[in-house]
PDB file of N, CA and C in Angstrom:
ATOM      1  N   UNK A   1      41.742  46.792  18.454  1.00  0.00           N
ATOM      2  CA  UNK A   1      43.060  46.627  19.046  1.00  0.00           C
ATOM      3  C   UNK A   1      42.953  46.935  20.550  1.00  0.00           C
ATOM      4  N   UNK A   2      43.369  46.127  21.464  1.00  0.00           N
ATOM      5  CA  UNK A   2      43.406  46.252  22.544  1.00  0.00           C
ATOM      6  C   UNK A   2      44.584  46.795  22.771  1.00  0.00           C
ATOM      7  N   UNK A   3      44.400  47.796  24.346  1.00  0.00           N
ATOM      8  CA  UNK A   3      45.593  48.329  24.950  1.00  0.00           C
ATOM      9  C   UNK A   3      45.954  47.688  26.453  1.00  0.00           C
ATOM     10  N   UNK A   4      47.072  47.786  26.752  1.00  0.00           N
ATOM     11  CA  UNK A   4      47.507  47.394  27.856  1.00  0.00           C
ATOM     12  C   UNK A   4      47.744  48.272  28.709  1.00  0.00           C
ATOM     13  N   UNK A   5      47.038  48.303  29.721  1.00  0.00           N
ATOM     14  CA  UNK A   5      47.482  49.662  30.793  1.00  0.00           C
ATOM     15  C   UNK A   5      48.738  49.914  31.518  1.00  0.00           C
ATOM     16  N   UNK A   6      49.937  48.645  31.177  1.00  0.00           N
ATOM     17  CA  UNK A   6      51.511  48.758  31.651  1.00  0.00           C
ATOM     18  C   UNK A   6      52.010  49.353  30.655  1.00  0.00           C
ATOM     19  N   UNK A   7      51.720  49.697  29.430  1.00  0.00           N
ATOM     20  CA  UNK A   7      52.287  50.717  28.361  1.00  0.00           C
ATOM     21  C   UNK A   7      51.369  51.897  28.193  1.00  0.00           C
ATOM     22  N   UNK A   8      52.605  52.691  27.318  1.00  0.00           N
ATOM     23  CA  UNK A   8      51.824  54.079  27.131  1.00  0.00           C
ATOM     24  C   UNK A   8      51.316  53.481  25.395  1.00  0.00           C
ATOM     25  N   UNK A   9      49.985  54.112  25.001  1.00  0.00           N
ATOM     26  CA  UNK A   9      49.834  53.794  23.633  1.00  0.00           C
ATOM     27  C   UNK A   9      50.556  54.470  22.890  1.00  0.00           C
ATOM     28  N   UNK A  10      50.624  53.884  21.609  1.00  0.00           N
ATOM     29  CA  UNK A  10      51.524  54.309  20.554  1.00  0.00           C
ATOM     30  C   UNK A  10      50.922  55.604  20.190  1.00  0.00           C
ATOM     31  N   UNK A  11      51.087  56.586  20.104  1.00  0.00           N
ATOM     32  CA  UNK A  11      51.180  58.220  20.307  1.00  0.00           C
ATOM     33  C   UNK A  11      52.405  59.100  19.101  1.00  0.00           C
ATOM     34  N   UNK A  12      53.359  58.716  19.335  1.00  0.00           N
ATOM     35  CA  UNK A  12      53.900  59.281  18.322  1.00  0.00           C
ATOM     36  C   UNK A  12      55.323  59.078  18.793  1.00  0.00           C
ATOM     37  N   UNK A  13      56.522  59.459  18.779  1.00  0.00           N
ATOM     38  CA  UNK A  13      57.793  59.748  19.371  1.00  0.00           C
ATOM     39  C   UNK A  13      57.686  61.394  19.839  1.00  0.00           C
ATOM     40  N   UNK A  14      56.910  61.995  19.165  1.00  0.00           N
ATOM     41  CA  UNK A  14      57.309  63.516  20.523  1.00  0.00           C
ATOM     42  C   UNK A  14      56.361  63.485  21.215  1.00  0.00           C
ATOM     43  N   UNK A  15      54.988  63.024  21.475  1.00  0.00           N
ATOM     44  CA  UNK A  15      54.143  62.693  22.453  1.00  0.00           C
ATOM     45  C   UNK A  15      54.808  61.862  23.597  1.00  0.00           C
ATOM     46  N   UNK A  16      55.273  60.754  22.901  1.00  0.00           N
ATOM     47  CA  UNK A  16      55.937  59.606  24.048  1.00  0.00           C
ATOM     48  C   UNK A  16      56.776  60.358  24.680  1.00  0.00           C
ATOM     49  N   UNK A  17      58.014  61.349  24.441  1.00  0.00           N
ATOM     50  CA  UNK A  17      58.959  61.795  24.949  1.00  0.00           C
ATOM     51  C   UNK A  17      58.231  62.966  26.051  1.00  0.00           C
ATOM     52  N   UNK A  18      57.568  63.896  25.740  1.00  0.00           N
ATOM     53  CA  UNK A  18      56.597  64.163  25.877  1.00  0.00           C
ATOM     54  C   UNK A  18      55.923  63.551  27.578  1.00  0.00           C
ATOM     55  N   UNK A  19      55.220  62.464  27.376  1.00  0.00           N
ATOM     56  CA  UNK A  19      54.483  62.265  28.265  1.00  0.00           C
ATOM     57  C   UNK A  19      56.203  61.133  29.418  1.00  0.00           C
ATOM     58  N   UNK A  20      56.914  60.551  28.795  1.00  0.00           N
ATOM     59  CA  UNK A  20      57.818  60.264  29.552  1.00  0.00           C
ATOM     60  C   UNK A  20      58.591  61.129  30.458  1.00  0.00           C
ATOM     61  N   UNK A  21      58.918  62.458  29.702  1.00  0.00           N
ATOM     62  CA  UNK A  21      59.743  63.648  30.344  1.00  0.00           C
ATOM     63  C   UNK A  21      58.378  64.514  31.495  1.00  0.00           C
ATOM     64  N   UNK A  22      57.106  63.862  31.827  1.00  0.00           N
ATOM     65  CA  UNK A  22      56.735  64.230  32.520  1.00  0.00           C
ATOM     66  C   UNK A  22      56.092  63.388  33.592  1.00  0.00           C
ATOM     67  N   UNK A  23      56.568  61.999  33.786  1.00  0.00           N
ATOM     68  CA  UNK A  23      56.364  61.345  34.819  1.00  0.00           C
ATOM     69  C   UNK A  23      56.025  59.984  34.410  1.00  0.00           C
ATOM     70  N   UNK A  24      55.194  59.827  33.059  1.00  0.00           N
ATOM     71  CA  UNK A  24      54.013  58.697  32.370  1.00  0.00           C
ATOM     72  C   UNK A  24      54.962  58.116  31.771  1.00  0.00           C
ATOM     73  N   UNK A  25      54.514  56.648  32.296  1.00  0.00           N
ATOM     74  CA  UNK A  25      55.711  55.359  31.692  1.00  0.00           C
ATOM     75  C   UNK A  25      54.376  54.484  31.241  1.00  0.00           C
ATOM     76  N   UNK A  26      53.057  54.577  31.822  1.00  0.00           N
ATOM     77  CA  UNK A  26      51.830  53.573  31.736  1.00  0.00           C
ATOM     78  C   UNK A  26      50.805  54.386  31.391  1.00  0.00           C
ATOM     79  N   UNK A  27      49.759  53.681  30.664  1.00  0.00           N
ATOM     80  CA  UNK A  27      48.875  54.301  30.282  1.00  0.00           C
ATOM     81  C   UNK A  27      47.800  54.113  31.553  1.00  0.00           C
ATOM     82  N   UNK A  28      47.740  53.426  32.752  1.00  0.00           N
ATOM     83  CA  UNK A  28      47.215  53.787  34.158  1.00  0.00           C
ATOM     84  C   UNK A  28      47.689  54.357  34.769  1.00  0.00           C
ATOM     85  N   UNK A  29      48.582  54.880  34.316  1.00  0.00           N
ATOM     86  CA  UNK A  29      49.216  56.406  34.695  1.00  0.00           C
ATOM     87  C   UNK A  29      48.218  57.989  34.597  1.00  0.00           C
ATOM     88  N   UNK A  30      47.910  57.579  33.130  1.00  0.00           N
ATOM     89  CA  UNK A  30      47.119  58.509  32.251  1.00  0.00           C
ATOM     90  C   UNK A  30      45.478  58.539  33.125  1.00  0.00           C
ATOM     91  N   UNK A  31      45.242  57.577  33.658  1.00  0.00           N
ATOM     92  CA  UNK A  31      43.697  57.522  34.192  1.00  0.00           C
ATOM     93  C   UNK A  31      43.285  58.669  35.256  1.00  0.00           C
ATOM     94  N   UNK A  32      42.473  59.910  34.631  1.00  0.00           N
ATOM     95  CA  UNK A  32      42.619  60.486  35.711  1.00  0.00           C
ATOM     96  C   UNK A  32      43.163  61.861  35.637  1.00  0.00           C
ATOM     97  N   UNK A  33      44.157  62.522  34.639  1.00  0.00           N
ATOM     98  CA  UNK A  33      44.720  63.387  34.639  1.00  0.00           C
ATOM     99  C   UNK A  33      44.178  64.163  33.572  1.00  0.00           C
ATOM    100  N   UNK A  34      44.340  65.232  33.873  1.00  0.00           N
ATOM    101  CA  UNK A  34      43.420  66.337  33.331  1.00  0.00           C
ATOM    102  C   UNK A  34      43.878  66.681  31.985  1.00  0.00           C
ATOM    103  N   UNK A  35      43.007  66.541  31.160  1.00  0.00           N
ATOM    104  CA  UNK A  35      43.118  66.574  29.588  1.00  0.00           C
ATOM    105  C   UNK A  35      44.141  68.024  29.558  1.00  0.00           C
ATOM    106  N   UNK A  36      43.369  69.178  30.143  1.00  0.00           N
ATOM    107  CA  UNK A  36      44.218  70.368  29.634  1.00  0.00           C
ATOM    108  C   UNK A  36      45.245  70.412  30.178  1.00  0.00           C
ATOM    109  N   UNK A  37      45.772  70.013  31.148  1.00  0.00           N
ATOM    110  CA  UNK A  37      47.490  69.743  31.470  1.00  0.00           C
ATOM    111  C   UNK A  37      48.159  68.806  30.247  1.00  0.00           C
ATOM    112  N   UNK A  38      47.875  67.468  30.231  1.00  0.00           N
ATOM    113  CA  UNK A  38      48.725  66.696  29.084  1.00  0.00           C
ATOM    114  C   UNK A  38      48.501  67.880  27.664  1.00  0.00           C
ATOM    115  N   UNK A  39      47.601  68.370  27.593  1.00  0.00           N
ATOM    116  CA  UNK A  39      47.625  69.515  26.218  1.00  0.00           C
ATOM    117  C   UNK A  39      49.039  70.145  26.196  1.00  0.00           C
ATOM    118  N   UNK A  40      49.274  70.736  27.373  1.00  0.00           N
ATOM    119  CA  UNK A  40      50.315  71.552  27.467  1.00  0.00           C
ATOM    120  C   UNK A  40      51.445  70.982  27.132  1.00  0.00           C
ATOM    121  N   UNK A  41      51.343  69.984  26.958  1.00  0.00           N
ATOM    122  CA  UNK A  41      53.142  69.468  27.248  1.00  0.00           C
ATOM    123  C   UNK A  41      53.611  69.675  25.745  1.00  0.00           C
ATOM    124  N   UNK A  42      54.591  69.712  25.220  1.00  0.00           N
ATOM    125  CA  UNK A  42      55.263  70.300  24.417  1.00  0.00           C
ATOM    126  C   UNK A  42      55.043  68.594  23.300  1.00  0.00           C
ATOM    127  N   UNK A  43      54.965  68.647  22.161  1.00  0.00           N
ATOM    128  CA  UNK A  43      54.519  67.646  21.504  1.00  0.00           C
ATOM    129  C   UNK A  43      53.397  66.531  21.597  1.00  0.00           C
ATOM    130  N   UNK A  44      52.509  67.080  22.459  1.00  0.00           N
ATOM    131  CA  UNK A  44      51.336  66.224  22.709  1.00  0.00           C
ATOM    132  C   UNK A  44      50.067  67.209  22.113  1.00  0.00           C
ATOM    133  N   UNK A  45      49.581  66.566  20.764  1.00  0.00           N
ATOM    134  CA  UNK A  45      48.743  66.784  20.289  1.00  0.00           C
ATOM    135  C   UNK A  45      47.368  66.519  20.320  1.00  0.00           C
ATOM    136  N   UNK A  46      46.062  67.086  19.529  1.00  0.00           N
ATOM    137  CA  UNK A  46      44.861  66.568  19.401  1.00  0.00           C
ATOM    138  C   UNK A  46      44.868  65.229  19.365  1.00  0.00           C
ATOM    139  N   UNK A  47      45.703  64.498  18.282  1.00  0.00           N
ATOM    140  CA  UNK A  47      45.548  63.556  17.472  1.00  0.00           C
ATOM    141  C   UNK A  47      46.226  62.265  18.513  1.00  0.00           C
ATOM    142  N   UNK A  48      47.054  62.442  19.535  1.00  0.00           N
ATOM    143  CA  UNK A  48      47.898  61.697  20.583  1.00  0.00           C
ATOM    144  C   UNK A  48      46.794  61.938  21.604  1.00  0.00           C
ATOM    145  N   UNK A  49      46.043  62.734  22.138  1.00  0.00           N
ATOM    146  CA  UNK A  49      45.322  62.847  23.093  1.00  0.00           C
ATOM    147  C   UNK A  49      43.738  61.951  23.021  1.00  0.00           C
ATOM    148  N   UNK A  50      43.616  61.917  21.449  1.00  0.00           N
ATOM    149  CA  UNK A  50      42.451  60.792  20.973  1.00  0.00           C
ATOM    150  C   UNK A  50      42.881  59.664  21.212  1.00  0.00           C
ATOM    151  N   UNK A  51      44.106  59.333  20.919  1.00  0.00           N
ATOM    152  CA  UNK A  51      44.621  58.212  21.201  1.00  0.00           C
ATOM    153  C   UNK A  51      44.396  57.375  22.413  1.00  0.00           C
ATOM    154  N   UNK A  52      45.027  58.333  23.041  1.00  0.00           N
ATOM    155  CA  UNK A  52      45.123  58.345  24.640  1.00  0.00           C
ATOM    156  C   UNK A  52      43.330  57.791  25.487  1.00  0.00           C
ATOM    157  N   UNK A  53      42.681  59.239  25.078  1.00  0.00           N
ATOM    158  CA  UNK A  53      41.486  58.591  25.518  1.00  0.00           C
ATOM    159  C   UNK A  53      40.829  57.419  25.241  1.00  0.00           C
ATOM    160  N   UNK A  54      41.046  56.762  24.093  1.00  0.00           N
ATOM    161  CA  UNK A  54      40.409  56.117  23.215  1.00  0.00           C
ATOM    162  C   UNK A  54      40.781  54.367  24.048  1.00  0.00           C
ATOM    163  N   UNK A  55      42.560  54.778  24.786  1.00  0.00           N
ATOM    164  CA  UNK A  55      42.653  53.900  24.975  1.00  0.00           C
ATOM    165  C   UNK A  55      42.453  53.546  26.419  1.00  0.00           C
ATOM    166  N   UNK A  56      42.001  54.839  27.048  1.00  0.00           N
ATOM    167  CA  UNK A  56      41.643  54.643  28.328  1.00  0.00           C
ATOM    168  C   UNK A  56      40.552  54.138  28.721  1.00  0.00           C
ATOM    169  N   UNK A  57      39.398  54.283  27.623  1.00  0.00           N
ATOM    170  CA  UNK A  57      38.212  54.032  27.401  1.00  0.00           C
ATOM    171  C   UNK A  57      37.906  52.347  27.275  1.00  0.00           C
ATOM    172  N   UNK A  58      38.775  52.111  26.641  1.00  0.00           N
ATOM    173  CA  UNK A  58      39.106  50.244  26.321  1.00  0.00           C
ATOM    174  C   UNK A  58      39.051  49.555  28.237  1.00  0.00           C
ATOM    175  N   UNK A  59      39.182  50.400  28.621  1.00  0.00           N
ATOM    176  CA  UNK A  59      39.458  49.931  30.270  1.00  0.00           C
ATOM    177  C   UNK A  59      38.652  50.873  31.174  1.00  0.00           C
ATOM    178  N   UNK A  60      37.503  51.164  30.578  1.00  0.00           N
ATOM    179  CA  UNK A  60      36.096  51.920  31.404  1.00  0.00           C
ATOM    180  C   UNK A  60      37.301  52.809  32.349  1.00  0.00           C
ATOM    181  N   UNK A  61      38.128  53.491  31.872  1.00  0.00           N
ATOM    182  CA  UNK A  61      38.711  54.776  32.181  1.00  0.00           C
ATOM    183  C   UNK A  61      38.741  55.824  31.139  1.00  0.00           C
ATOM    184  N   UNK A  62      38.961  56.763  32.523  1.00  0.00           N
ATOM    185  CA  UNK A  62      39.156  58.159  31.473  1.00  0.00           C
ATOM    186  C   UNK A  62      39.948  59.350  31.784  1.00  0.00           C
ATOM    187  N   UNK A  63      40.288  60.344  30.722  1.00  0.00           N
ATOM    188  CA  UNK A  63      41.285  61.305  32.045  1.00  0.00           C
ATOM    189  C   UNK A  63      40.495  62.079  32.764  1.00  0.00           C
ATOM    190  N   UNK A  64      40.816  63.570  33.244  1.00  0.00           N
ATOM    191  CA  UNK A  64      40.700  63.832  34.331  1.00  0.00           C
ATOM    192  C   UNK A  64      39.779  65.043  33.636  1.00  0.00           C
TER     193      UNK A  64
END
């Protein structure tokens, strides 16, 4: 499955809210930013953060 870097990947609804209530509308947003900050955010899990990388990776990116 390919990802699109104008969306955030499908993550969950408290991840999405989550990474929306902190700036991230795109997943080239995500390129770059430091794994243990997005940890922190309040509903962003292990399992949303695999995601995340997994899909940054699809686009020879990665976070921070």
């Amino acid at each position: 499955m390919s990802s699109s870097l104008d969306v955030l990947p499908k993550v969950g609804a408290p991840a999405t809210r989550a990474l929306n209530a902190a700036g991230y509308t795109a997943l080239r947003e995500l390129a770059g930013a430091r794994r243990a900050d997005l940890a922190t955010l309040h509903g962003m899990g292990p399992k949303a953060l695999g995601i995340i990388e997994n899909a940054l990776k699809e686009h020879s990116l990665r976070l921070g």
